[in-house]
Protein backbone atom coordinates (compact mmCIF):
# COMPACT_ATOMS: atom_id res chain seq x y z
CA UNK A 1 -15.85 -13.21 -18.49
CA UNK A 2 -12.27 -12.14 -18.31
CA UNK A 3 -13.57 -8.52 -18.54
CA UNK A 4 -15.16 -8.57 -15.47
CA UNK A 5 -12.93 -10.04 -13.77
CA UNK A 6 -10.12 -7.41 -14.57
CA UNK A 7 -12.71 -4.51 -14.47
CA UNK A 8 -13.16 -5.78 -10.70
CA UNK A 9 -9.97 -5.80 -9.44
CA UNK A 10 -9.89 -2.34 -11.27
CA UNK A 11 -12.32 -1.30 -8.60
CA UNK A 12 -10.90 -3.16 -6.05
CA UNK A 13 -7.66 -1.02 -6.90
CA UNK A 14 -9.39 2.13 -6.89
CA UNK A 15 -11.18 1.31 -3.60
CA UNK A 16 -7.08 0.83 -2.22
CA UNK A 17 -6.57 3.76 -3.42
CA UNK A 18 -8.80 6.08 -1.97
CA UNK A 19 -8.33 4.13 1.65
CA UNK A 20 -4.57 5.02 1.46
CA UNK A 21 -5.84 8.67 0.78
CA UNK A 22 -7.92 8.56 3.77
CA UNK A 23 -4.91 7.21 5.74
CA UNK A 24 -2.85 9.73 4.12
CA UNK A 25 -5.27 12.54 4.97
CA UNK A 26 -7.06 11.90 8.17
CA UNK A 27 -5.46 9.09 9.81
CA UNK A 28 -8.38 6.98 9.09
CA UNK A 29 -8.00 3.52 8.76
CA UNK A 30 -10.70 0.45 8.40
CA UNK A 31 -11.82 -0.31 11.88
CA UNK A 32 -10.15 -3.44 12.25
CA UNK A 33 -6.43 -2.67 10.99
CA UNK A 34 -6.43 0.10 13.90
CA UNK A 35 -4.99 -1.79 16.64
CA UNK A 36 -2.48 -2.95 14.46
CA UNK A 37 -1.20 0.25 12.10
CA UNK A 38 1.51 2.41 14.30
CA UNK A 39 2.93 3.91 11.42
CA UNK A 40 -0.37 5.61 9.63
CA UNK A 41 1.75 7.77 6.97
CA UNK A 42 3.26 4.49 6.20
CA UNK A 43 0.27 2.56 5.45
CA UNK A 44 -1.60 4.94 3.53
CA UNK A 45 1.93 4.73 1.10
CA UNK A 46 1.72 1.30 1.23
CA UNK A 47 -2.00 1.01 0.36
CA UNK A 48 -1.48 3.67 -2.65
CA UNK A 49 1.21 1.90 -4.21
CA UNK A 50 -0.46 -1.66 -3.83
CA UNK A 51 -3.92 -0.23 -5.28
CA UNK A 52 -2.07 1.23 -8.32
CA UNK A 53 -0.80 -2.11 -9.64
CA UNK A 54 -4.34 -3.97 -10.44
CA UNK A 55 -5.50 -0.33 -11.80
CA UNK A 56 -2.42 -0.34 -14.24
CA UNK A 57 -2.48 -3.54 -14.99
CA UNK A 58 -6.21 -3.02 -16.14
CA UNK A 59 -5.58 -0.03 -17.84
CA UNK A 60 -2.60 -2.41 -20.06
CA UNK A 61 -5.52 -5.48 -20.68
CA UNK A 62 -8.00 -2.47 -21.84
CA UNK A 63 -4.83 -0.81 -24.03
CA UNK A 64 -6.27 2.53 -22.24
CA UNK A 65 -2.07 2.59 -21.71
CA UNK A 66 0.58 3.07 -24.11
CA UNK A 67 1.88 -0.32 -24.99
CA UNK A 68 5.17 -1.33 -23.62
CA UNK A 69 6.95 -3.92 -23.50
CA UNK A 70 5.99 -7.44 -21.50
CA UNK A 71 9.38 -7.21 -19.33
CA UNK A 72 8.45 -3.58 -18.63
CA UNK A 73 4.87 -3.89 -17.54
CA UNK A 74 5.71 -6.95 -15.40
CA UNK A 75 8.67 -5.88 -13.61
CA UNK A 76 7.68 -2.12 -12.61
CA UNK A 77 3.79 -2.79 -12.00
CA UNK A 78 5.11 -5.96 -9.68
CA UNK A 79 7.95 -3.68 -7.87
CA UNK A 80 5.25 -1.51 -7.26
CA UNK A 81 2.84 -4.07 -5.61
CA UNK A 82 5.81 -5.61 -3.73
CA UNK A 83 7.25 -1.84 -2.15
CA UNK A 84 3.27 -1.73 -0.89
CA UNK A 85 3.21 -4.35 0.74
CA UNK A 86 6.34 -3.94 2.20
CA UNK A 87 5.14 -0.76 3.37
CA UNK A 88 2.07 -2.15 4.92
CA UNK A 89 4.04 -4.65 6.75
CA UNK A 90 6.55 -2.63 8.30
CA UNK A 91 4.03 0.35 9.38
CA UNK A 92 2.06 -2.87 11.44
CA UNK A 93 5.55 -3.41 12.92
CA UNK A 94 5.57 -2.66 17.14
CA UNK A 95 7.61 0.27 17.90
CA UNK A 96 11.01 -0.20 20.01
CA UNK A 97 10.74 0.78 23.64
CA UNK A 98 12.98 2.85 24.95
CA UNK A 99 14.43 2.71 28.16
CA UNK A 100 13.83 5.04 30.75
CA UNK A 101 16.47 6.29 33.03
CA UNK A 102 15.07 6.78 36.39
CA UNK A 103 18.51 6.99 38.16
CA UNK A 104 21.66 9.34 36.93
CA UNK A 105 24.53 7.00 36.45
CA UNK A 106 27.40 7.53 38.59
CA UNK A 107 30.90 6.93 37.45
């Protein structure tokens, strides 16, 4: 049962993935995360590095990978989940407004 369960999130990863390519790429994004994305380039970054981690850690339950160490596996597949998601929040962050000047400042 376990084996599907990892073999899932697999494909979930892989379907992350691919969406952060298509962000990447095109500037296409799943209909509703468009109003919110203003940083696309960011995103798709953010998706790619938050797909890899369930795809890794897969690929370390199936021993596809080269064993390493628990401390390793944990701490540099997590940092990688964590900098996505980062990513993805900051590129749904509003932009600043500038102010325009409409009148030349006299001294």
């Amino acid at each position: 049962m376990v084996d599907w369960t990892i073999a899932g999130c697999m494909v979930l990863g892989v379907l992350m993935v691919a969406l952060g390519v298509a962000a990447l790429r095109t500037g296409w994004t799943l209909p509703w995360a468009r109003g919110r994305v203003t940083r696309m380039r960011m995103y798709g970054w953010g998706l790619v590095l938050a797909g890899v981690n369930p795809v890794v850690q897969g690929l370390f339950y199936f021993h596809i990978a080269p064993d390493l160490s628990w401390d390793v596996r944990f701490f540099s597949v997590n940092a990688l989940l964590f900098t996505g998601l980062v990513l993805i929040g900051v590129s749904q962050m509003r932009l600043p407004r500038l102010k325009r000047r409409t009148e030349v400042d006299s001294c």
